[in-house]
Protein backbone atom coordinates (compact mmCIF):
# COMPACT_ATOMS: atom_id res chain seq x y z
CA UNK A 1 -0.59 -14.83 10.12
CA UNK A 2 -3.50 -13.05 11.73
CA UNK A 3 -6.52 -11.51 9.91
CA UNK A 4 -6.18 -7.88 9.13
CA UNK A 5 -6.87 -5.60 12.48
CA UNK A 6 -8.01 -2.27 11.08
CA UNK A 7 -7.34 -1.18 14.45
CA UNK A 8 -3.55 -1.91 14.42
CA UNK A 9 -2.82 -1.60 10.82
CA UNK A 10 -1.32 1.49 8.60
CA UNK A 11 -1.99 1.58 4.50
CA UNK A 12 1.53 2.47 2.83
CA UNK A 13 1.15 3.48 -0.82
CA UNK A 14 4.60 3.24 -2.04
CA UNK A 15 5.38 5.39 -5.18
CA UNK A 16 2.35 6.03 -7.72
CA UNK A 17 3.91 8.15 -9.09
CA UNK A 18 2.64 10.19 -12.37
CA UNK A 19 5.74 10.04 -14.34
CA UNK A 20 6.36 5.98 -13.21
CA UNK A 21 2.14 4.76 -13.59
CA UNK A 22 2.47 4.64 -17.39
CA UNK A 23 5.50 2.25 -17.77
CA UNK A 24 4.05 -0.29 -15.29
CA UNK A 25 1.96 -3.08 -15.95
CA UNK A 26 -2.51 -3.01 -15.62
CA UNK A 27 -1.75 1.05 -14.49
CA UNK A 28 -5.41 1.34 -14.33
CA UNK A 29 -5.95 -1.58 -12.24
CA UNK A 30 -3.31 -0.41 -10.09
CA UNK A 31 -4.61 3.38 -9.35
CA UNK A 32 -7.97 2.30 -9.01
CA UNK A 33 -7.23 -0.24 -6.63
CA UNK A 34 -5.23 1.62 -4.49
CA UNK A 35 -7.49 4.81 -5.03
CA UNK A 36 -10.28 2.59 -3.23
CA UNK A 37 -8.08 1.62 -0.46
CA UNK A 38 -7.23 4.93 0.09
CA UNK A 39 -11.07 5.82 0.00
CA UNK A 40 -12.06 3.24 2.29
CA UNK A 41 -9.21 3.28 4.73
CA UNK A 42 -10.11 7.29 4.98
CA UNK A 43 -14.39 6.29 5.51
CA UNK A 44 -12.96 3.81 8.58
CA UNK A 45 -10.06 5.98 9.93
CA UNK A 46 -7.13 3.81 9.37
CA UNK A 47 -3.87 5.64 9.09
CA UNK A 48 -2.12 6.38 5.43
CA UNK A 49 1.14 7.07 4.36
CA UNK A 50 2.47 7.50 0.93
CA UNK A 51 5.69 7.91 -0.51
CA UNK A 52 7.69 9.46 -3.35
CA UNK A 53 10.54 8.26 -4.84
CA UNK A 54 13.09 10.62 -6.01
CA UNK A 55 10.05 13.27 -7.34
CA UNK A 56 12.67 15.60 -9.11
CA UNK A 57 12.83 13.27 -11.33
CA UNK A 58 9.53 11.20 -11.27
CA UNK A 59 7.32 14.00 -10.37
CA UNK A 60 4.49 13.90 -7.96
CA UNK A 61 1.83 11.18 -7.03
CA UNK A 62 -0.90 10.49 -8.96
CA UNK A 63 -3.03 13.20 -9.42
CA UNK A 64 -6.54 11.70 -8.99
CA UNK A 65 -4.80 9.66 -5.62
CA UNK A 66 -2.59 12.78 -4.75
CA UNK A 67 -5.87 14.90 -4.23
CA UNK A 68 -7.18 12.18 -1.70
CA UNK A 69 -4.01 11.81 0.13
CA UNK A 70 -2.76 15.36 0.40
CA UNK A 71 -3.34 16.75 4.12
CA UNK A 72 -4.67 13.42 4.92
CA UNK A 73 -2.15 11.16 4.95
CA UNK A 74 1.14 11.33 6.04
CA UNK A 75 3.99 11.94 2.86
CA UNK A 76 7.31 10.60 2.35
CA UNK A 77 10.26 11.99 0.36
CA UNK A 78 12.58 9.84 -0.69
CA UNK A 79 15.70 8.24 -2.26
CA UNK A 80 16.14 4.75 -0.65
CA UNK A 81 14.45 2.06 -3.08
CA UNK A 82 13.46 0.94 0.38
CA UNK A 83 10.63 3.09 2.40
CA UNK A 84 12.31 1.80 5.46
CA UNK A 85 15.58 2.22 4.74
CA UNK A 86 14.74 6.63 4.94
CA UNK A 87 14.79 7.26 9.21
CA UNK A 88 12.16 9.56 8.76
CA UNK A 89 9.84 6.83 7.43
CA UNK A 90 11.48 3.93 9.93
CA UNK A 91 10.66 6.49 12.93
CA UNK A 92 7.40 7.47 12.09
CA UNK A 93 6.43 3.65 11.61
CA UNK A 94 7.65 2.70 15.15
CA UNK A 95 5.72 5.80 16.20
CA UNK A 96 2.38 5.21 15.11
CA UNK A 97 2.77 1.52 17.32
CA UNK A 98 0.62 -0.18 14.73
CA UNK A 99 2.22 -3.73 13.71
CA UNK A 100 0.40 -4.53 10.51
CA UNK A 101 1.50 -2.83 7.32
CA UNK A 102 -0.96 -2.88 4.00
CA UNK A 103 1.18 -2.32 0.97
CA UNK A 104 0.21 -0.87 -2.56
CA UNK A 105 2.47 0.92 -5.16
CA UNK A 106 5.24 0.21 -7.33
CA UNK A 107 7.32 -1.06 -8.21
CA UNK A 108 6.82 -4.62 -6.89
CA UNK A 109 10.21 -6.07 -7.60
CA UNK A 110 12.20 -3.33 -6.36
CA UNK A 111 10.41 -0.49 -3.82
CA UNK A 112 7.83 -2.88 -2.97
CA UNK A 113 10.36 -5.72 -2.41
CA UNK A 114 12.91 -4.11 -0.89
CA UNK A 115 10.47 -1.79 1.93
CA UNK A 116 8.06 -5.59 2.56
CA UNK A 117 11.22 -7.88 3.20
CA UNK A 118 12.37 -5.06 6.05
CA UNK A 119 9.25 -4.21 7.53
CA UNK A 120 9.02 -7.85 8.06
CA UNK A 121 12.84 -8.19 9.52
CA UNK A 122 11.42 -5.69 11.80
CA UNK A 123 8.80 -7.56 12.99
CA UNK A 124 5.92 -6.07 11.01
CA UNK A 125 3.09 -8.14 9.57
CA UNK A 126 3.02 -7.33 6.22
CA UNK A 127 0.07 -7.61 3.48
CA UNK A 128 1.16 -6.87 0.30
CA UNK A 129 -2.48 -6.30 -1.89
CA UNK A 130 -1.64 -8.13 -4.76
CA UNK A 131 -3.98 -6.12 -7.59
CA UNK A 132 -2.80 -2.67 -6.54
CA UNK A 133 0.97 -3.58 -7.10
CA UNK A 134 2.64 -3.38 -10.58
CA UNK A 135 5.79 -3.71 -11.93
CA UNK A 136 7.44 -2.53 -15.69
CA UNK A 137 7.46 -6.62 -16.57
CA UNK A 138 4.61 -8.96 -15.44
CA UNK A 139 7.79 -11.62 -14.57
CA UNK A 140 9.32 -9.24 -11.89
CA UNK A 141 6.27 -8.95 -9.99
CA UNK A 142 5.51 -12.56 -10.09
CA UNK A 143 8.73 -12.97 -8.56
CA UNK A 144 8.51 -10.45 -6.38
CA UNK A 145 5.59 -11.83 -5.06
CA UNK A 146 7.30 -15.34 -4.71
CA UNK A 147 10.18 -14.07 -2.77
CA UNK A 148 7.76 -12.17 -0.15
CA UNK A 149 5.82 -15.16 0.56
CA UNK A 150 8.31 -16.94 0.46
CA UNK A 151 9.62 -13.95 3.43
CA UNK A 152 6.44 -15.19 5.20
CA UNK A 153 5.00 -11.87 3.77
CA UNK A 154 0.74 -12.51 3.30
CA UNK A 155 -0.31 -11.71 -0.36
CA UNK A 156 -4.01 -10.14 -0.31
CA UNK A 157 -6.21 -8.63 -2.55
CA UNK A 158 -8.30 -5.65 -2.42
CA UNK A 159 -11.65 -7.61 -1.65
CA UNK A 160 -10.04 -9.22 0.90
CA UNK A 161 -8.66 -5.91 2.60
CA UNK A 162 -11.54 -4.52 2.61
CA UNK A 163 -13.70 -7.24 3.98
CA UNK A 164 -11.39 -7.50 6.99
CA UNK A 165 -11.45 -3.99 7.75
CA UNK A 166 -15.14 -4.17 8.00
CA UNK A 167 -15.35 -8.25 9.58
CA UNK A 168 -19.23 -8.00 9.85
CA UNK A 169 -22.34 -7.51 7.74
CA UNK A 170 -23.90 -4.86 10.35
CA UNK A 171 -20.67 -2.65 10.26
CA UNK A 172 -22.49 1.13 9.84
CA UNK A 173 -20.24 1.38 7.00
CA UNK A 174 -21.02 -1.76 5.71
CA UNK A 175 -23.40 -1.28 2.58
CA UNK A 176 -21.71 1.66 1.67
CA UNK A 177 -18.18 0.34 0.97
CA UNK A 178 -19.56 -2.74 -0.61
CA UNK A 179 -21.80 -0.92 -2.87
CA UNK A 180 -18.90 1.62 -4.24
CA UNK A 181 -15.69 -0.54 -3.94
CA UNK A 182 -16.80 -3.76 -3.63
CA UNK A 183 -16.96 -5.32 -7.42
């Protein structure tokens, strides 16, 4: 599996959802994680999508990550577990012609799961950022992430993202990202 292209890659935020972030495992770690992809994805221009499952019922994103996605990233409604498995979502990713997908959200073991092992039947590469995923119990996420690897799904972290986006030293954005999101 390549290194992350920030030129041909999409972040997906699956389901941080207000209602859902409490009963998951590390929430904080989770938001903030994914609240500084979404920052740093938006400073290098890198596409973002986000979806909501079933928000009837689980009400909206995040609020804190719902004010820096709103009008800025494209949003999902949905009742699939699977992102993929809504043809909205399935035709906007084909549209967008971008082959890597970077993955945060919730659940791991079932959302996560179930969108990652499709995107990658469909020919995606797929990073799944390991500390901005959560699950209700720590032992469905660990196998969660077991079965994606073992999908030939990469497992990253945030660090690494985020380093890859950038690839050198001398990027202009550079010692601004790694100053605020790099710790």
């Amino acid at each position: 599996m390549a290194l992350i292209d920030r030129d041909n890659c999409t972040l997906f935020v699956i389901d941080v959802q207000g209602r859902l972030l409490p009963a998951v495992q590390s929430p904080e770690q989770t938001l903030a994680n994914t609240v500084a992809l979404v920052e740093v994805a938006q400073l290098l221009e890198i596409p973002i999508a986000y979806s909501e499952q079933y928000p009837q019922g689980l009400g909206a994103t995040e609020e804190s990550l719902l004010s820096l996605l709103e009008g800025k990233a494209e949003r999902f409604e949905k009742q699939s577990f699977s992102c993929v498995s809504e043809p909205q979502i399935k035709t906007a990713l084909n549209q967008w012609e971008r082959k890597q997908i970077i993955i945060t959200g919730m659940e791991t073991h079932v959302c996560v799961l179930q969108t990652v092992l499709e995107l990658s039947e469909m020919g995606f590469q797929v990073f799944v950022v390991e500390d901005a995923v959560s699950s209700r119990k720590a032992e469905d996420k660990v196998l969660a992430l077991k079965r994606m690897q073992q999908n030939q799904v990469t497992l990253v972290s945030k660090e690494m993202v985020m380093f890859e986006w950038l690839k050198r030293a001398d990027h202009p954005k550079f010692k601004e990202i790694s100053r605020e999101f790099i710790r």
